[in-house]
C-alpha atoms as a PDB file:
ATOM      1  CA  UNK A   1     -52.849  56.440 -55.400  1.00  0.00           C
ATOM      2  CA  UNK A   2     -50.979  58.842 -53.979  1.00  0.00           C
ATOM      3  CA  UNK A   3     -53.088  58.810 -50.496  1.00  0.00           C
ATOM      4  CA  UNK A   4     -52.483  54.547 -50.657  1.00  0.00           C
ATOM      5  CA  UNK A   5     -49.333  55.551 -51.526  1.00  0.00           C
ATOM      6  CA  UNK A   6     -48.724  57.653 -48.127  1.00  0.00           C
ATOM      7  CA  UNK A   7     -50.364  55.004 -46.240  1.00  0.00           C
ATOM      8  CA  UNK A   8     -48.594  52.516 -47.214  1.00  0.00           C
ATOM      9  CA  UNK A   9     -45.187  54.448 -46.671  1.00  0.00           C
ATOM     10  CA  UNK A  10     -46.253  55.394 -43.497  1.00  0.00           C
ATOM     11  CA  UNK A  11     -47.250  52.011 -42.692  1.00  0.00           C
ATOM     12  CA  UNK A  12     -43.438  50.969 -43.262  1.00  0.00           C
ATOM     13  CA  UNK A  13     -42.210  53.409 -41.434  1.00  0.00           C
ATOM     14  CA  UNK A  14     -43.988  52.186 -38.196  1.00  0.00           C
ATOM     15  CA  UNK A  15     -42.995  48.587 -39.003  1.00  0.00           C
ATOM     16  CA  UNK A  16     -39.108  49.750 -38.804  1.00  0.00           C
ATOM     17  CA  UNK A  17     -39.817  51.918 -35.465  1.00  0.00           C
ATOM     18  CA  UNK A  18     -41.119  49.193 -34.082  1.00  0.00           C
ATOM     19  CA  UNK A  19     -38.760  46.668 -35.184  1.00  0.00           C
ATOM     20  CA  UNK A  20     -35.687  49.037 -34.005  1.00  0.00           C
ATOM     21  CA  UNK A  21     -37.444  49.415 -30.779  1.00  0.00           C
ATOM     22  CA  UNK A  22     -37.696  45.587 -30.626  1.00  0.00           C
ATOM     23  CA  UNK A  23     -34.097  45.606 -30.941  1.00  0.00           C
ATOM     24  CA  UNK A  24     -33.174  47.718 -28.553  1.00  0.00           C
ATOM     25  CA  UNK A  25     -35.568  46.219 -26.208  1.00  0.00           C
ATOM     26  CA  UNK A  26     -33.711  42.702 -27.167  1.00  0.00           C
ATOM     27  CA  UNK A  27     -30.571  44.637 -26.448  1.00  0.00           C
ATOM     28  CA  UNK A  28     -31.634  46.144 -23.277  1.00  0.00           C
ATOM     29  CA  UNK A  29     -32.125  42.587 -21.515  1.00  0.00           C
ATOM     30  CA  UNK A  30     -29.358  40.894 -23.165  1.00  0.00           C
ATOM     31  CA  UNK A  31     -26.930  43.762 -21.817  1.00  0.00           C
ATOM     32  CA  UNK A  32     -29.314  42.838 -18.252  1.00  0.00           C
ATOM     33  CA  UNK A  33     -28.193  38.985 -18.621  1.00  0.00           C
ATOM     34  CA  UNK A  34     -24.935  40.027 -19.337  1.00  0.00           C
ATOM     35  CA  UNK A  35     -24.801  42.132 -15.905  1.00  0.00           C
ATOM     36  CA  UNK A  36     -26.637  39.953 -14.061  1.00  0.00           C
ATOM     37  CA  UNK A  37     -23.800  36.880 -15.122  1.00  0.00           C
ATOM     38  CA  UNK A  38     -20.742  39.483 -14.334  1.00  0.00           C
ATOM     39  CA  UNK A  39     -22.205  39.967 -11.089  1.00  0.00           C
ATOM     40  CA  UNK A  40     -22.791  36.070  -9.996  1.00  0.00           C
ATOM     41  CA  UNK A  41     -19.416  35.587 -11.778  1.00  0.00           C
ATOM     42  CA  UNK A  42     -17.617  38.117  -9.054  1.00  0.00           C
ATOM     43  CA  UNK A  43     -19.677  37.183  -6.144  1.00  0.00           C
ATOM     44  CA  UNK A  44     -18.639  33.612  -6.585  1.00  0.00           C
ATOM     45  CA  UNK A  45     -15.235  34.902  -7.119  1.00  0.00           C
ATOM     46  CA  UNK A  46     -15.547  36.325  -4.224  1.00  0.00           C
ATOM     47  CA  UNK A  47     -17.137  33.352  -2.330  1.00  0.00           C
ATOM     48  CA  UNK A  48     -14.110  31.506  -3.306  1.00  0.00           C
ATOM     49  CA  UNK A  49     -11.691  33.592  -2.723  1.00  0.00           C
ATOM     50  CA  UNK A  50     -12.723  33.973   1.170  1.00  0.00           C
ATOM     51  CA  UNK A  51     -13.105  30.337   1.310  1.00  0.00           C
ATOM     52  CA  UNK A  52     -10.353  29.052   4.129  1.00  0.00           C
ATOM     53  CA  UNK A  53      -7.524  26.004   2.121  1.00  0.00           C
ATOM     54  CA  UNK A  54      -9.580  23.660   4.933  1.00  0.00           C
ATOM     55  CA  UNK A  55     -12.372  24.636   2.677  1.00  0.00           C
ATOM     56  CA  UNK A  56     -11.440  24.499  -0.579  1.00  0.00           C
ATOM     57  CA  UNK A  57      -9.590  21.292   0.327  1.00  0.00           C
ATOM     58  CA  UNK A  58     -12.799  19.459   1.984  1.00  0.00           C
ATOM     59  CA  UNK A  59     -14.403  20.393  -1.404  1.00  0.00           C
ATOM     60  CA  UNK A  60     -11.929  18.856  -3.233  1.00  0.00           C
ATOM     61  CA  UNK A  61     -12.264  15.878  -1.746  1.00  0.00           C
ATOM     62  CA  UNK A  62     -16.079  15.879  -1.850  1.00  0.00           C
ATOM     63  CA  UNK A  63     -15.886  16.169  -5.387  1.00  0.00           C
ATOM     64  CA  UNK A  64     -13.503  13.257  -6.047  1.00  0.00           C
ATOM     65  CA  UNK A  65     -14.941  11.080  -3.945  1.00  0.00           C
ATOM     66  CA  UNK A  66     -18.089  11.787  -5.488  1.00  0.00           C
ATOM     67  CA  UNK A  67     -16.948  11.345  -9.127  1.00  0.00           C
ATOM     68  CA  UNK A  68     -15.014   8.459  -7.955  1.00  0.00           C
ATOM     69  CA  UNK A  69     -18.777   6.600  -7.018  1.00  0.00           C
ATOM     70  CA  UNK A  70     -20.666   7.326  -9.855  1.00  0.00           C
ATOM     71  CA  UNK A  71     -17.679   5.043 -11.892  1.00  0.00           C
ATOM     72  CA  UNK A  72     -17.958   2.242 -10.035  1.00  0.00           C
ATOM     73  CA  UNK A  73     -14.718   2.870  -7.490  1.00  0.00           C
ATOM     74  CA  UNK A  74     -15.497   0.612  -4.385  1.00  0.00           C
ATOM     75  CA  UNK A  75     -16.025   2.495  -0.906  1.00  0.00           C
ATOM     76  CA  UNK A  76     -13.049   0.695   0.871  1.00  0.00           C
ATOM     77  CA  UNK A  77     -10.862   2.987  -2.285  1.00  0.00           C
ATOM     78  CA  UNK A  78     -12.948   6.121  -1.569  1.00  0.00           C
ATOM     79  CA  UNK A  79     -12.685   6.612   2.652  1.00  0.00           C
ATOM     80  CA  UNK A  80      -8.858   6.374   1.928  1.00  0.00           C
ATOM     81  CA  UNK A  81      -9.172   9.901   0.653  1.00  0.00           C
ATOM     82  CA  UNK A  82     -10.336  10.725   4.274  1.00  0.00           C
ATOM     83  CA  UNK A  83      -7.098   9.086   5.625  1.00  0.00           C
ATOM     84  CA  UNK A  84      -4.441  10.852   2.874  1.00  0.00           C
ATOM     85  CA  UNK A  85      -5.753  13.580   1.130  1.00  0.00           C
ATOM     86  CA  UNK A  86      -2.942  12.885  -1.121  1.00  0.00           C
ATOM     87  CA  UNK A  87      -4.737   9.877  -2.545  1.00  0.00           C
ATOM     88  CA  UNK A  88      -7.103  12.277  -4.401  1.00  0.00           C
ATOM     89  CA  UNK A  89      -5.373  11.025  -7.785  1.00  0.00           C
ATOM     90  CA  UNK A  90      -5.984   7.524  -6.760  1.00  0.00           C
ATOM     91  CA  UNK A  91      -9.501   7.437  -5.918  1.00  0.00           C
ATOM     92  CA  UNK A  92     -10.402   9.634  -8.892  1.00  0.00           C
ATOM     93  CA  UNK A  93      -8.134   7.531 -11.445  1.00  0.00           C
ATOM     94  CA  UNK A  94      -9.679   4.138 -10.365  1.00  0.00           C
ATOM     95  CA  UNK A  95     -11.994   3.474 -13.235  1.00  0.00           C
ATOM     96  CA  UNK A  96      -9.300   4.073 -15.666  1.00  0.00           C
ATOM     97  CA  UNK A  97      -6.278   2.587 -14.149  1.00  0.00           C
ATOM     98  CA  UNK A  98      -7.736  -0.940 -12.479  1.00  0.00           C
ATOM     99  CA  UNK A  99      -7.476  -2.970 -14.987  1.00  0.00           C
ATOM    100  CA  UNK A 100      -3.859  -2.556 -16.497  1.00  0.00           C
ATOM    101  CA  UNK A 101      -0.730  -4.354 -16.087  1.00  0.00           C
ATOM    102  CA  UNK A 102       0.929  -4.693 -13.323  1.00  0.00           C
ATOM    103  CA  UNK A 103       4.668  -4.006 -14.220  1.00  0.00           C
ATOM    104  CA  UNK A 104       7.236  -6.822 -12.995  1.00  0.00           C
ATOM    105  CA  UNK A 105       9.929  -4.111 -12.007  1.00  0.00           C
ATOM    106  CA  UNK A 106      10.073  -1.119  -9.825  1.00  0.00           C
ATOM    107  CA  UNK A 107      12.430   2.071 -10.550  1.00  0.00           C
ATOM    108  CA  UNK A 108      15.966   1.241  -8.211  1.00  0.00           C
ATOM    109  CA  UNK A 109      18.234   3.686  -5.679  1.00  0.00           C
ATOM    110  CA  UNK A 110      19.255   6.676  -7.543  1.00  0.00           C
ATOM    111  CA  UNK A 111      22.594   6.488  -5.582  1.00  0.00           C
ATOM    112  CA  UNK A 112      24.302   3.904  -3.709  1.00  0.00           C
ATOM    113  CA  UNK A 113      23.193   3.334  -0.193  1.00  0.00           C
ATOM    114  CA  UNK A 114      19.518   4.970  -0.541  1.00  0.00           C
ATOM    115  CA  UNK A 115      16.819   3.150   0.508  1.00  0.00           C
ATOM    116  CA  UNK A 116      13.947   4.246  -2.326  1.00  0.00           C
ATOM    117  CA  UNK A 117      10.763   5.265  -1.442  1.00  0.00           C
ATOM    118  CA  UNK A 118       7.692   3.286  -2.839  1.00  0.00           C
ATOM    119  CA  UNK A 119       3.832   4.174  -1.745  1.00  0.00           C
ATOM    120  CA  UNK A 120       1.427   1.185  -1.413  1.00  0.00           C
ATOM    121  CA  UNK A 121      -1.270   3.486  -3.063  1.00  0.00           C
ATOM    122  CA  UNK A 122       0.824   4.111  -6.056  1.00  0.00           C
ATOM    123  CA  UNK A 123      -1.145   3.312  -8.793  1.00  0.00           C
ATOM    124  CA  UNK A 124       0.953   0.599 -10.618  1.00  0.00           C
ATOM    125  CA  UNK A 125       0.113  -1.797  -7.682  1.00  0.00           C
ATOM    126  CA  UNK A 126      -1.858   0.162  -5.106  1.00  0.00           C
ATOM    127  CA  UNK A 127      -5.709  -1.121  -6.573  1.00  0.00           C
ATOM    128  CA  UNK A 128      -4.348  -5.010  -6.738  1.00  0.00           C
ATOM    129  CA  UNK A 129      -5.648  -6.892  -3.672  1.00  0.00           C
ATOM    130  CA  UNK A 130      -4.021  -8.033  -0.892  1.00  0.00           C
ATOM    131  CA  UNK A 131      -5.876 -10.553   1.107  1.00  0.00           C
ATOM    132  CA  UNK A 132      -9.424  -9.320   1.059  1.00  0.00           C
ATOM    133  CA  UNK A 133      -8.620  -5.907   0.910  1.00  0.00           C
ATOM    134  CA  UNK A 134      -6.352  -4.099  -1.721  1.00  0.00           C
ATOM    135  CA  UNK A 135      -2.675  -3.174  -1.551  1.00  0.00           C
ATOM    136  CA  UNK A 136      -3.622   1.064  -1.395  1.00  0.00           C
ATOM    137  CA  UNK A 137      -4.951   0.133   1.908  1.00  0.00           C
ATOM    138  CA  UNK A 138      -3.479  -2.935   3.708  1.00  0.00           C
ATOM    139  CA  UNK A 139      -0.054  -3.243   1.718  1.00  0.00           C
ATOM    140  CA  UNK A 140       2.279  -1.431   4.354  1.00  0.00           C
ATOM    141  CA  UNK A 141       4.749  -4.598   5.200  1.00  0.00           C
ATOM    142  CA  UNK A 142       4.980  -5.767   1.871  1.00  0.00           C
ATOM    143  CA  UNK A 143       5.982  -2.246   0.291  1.00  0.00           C
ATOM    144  CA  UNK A 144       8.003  -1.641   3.253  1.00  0.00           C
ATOM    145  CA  UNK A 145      10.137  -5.239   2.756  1.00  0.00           C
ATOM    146  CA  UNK A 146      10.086  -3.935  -1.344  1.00  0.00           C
ATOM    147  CA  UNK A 147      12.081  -0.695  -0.163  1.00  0.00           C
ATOM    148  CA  UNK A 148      14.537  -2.604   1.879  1.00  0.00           C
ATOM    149  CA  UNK A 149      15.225  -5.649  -0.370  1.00  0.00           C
ATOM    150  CA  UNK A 150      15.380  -3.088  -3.881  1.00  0.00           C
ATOM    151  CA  UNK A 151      17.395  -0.769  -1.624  1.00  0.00           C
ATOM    152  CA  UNK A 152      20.425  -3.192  -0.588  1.00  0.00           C
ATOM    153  CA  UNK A 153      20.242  -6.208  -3.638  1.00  0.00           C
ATOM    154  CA  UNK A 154      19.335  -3.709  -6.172  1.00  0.00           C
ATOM    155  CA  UNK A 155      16.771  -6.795  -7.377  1.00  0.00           C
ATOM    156  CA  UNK A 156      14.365  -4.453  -8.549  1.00  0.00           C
ATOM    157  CA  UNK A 157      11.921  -6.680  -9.658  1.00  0.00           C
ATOM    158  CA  UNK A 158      10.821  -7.527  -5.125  1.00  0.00           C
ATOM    159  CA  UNK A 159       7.678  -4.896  -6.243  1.00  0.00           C
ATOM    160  CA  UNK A 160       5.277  -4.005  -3.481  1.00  0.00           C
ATOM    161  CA  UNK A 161       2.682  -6.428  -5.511  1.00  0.00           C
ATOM    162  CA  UNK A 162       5.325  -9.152  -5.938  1.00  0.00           C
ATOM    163  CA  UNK A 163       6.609  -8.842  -2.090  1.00  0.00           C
ATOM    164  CA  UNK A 164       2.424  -8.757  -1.161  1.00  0.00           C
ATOM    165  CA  UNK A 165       1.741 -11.743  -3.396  1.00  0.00           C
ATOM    166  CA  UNK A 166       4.564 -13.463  -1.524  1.00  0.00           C
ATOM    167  CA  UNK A 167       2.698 -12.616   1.815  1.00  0.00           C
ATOM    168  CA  UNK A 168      -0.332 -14.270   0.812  1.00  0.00           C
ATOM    169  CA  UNK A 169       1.462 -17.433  -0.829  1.00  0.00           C
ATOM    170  CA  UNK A 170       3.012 -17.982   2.721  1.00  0.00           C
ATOM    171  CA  UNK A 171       0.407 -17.010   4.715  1.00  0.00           C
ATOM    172  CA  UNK A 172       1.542 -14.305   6.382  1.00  0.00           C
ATOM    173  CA  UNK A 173      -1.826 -12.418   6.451  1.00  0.00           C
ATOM    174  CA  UNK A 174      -4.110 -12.596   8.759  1.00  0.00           C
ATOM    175  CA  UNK A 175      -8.455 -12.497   8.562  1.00  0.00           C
ATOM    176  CA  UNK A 176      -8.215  -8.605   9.181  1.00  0.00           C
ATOM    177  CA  UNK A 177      -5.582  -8.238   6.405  1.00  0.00           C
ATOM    178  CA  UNK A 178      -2.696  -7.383   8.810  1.00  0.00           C
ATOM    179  CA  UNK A 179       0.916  -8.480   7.568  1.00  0.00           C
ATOM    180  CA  UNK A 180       2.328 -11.213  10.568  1.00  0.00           C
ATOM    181  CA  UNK A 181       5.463 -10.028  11.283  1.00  0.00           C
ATOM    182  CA  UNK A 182       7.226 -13.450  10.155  1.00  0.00           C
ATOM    183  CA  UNK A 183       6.692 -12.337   6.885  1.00  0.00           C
ATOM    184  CA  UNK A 184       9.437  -9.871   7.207  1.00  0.00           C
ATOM    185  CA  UNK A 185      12.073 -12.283   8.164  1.00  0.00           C
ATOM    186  CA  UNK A 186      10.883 -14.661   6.094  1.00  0.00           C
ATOM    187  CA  UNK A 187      11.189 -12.271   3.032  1.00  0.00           C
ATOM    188  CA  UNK A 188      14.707 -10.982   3.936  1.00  0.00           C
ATOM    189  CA  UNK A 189      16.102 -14.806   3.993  1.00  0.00           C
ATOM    190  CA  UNK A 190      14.657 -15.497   0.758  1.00  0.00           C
ATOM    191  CA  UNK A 191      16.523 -12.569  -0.379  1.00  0.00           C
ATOM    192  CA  UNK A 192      19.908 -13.137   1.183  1.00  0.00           C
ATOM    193  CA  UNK A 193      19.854 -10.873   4.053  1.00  0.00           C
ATOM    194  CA  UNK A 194      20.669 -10.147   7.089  1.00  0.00           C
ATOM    195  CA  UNK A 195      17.257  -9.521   9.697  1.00  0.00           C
ATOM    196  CA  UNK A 196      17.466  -8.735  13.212  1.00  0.00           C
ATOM    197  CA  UNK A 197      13.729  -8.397  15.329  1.00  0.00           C
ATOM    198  CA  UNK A 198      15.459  -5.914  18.327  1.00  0.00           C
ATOM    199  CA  UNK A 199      13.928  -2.973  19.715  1.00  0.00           C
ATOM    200  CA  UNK A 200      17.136  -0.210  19.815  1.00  0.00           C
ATOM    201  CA  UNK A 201      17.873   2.566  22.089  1.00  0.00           C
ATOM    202  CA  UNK A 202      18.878   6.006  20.028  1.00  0.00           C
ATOM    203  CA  UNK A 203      22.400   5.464  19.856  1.00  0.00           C
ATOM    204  CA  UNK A 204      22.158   2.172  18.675  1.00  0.00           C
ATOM    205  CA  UNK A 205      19.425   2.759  16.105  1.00  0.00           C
ATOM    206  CA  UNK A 206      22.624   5.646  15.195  1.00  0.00           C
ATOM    207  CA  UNK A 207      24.797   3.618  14.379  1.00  0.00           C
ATOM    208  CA  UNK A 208      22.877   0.760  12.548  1.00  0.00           C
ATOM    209  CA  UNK A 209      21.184   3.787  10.460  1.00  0.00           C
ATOM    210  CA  UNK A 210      25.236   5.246  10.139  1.00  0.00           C
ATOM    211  CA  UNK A 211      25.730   1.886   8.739  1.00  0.00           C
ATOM    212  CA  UNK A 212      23.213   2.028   6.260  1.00  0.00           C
ATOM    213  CA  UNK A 213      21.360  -0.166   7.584  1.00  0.00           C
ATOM    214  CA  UNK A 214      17.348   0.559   7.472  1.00  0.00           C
ATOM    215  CA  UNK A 215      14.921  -0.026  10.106  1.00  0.00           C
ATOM    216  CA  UNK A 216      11.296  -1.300   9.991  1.00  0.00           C
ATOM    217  CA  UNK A 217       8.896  -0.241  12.658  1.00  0.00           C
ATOM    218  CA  UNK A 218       5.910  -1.664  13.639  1.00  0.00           C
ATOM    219  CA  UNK A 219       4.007   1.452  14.784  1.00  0.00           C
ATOM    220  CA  UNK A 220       1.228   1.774  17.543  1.00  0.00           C
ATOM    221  CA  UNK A 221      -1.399   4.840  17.003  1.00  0.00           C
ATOM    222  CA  UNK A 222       0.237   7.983  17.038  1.00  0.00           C
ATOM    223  CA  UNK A 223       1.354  10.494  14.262  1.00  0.00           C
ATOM    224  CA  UNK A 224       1.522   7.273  11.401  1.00  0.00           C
ATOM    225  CA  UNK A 225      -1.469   5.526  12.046  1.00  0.00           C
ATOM    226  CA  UNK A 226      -5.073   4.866  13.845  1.00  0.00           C
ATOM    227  CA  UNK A 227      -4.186   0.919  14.324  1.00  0.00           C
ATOM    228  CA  UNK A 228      -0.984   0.075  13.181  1.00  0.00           C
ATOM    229  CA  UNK A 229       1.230   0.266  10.698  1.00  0.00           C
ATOM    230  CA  UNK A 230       4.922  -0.212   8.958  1.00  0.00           C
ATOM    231  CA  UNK A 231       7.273   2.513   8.051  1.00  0.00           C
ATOM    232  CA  UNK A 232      11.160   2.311   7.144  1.00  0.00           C
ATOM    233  CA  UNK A 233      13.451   4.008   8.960  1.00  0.00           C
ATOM    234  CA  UNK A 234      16.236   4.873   6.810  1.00  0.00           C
ATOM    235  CA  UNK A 235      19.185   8.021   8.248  1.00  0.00           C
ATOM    236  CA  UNK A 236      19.703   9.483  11.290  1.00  0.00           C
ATOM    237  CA  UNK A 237      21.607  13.088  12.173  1.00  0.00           C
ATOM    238  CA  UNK A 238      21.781  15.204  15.452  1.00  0.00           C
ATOM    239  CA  UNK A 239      18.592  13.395  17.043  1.00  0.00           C
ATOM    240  CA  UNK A 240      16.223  13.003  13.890  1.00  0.00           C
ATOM    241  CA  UNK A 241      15.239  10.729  11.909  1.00  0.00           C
ATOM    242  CA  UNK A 242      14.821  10.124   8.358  1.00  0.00           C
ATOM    243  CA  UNK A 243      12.206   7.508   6.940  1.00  0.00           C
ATOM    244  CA  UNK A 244       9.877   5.987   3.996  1.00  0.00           C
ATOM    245  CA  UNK A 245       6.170   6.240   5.087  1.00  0.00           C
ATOM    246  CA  UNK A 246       4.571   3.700   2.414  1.00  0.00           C
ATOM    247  CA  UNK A 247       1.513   5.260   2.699  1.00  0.00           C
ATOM    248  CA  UNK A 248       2.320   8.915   2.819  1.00  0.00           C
ATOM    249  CA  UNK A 249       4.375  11.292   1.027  1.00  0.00           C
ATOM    250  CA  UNK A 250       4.785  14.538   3.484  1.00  0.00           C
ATOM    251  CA  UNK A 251       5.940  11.943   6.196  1.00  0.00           C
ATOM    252  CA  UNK A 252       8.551  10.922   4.452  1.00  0.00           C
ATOM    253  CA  UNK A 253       9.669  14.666   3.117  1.00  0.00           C
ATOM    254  CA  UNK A 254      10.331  15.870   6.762  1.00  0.00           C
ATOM    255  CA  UNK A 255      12.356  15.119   9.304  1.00  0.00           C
ATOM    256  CA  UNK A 256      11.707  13.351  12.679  1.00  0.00           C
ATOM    257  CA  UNK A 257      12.566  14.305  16.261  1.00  0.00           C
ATOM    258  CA  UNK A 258      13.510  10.501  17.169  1.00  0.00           C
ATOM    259  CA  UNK A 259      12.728  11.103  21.107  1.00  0.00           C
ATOM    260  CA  UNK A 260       9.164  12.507  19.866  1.00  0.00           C
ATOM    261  CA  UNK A 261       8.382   8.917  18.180  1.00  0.00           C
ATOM    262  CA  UNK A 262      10.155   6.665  20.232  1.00  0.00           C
ATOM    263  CA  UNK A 263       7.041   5.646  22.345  1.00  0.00           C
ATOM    264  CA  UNK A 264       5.261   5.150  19.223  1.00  0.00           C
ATOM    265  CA  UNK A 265       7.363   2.340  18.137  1.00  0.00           C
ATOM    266  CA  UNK A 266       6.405  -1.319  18.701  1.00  0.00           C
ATOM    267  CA  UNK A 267       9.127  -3.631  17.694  1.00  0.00           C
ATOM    268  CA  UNK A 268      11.800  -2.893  15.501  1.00  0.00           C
ATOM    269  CA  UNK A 269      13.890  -5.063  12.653  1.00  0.00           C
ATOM    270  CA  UNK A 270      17.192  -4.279  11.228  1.00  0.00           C
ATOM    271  CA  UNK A 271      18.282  -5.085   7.840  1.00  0.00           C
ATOM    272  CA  UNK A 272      21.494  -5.481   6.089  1.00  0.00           C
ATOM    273  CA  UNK A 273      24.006  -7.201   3.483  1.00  0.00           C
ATOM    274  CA  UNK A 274      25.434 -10.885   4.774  1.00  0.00           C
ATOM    275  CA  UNK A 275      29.099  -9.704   6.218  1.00  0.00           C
END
């Protein structure tokens, strides 16, 4: 008994060495993984960290557009991304934004005289279409004519989708979804004012600005645009301009050498109150 006894202890006693060194074997690697993760953790830090804004900005981008296809968001939404960066939001909020109500009123002028500052991408109106397209992408007269007509009646409910569904009513779009430039003096009689189509040399586009009275362009290629666009001209001090870009926001946060533009500018229409 005693012997079976001994054996039997003894037996034990290897079965906890053994389990201990199972343990610490289990240990061992885990303390491995755990060194192994730290170490991809701070080279990826690291990765990152020497990646160029360029870079981490193109990757942003990837990713949105990316996430933006696998919910459904149509390609003519995702390649405006490639135009704005800004419109990361937009393209990555389609799926859950498309659908809702369009609100009959716009946010007025903060103070008297401004001319506010819509985007045609915002997303209240910016996924509604416009012709064949959609108001994000084609919608640059009709928010432009929303700006000027909310900025100088105060009628705040001339939204970029109201002013684009006016465009369509009246036909002033054409097969490639460009706005005809009728529309805008067609829009500013309906709304009681004023419209001159004139193309201005800088002192006069001074004074008319002085006046507070805004200016649409009509832009050729150049610092706004691949093909053409609208933009709202809107102050004027010491040989820059001030304006509303409808389709971006750092445009219209900076001011404008006027002389450095100038050429870029196609036709010109003034806006203001009946006298």
């Amino acid at each position: 008994m005693i012997l079976a006894g001994g054996a039997a202890g003894g037996y034990a006693l290897n079965e906890v060495k053994a389990e201990r060194e199972k343990a610490q074997a289990e240990a061992r690697e885990q303390a491995e993984r755990e060194k192994a993760a730290d170490e991809q953790r701070k080279a990826m830090e690291e990765e990152e960290a020497s990646k160029t804004p360029e870079e981490k900005k193109a990757e942003q981008i990837a990713a949105a557009k990316e996430e933006a296809k696998e919910e459904g968001c149509p390609d003519e939404i995702i390649s405006l991304v490639d135009k704005n960066d800004e419109l990361i939001d937009f393209v990555k909020d389609y799926a859950q934004n498309k659908d809702k109500e369009i609100p009959d009123t716009v946010e007025g002028p903060t103070e008297e005289g401004q001319i506010p500052h819509y985007l045609q991408w915002d997303e209240r109106w910016g996924y509604a279409s416009y012709g064949t397209s959609i108001i994000a992408s084609s919608g640059c007269g009709p928010t432009c004519m929303s700006m000027v007509i909310v900025g100088l009646t105060g009628d705040v409910t001339a939204t970029p989708y109201r002013m684009a569904k006016y465009s369509e009513e009246r036909g002033y779009i054409d097969e490639s979804n460009n706005t005809y430039w009728a529309m805008l003096e067609s829009a500013a009689s309906d709304w009681g004012l004023r419209c001159q189509e004139t193309m201005l040399d800088e002192s006069s586009l001074a004074a008319e600005l002085q006046a507070g009275h805004p200016v649409v362009c009509s832009m050729l290629p150049g610092d706004f645009t691949d093909v053409g666009h609208f933009l709202v001209l809107t102050g004027y001090k010491d040989g820059k301009v001030t304006l509303n870009d409808p389709f971006s926001k750092a445009n219209s946060e900076k001011e404008w050498v006027f002389a450095d533009i100038q050429d870029q500018i196609r036709q010109m229409w003034v806006f203001s109150l009946p006298s």
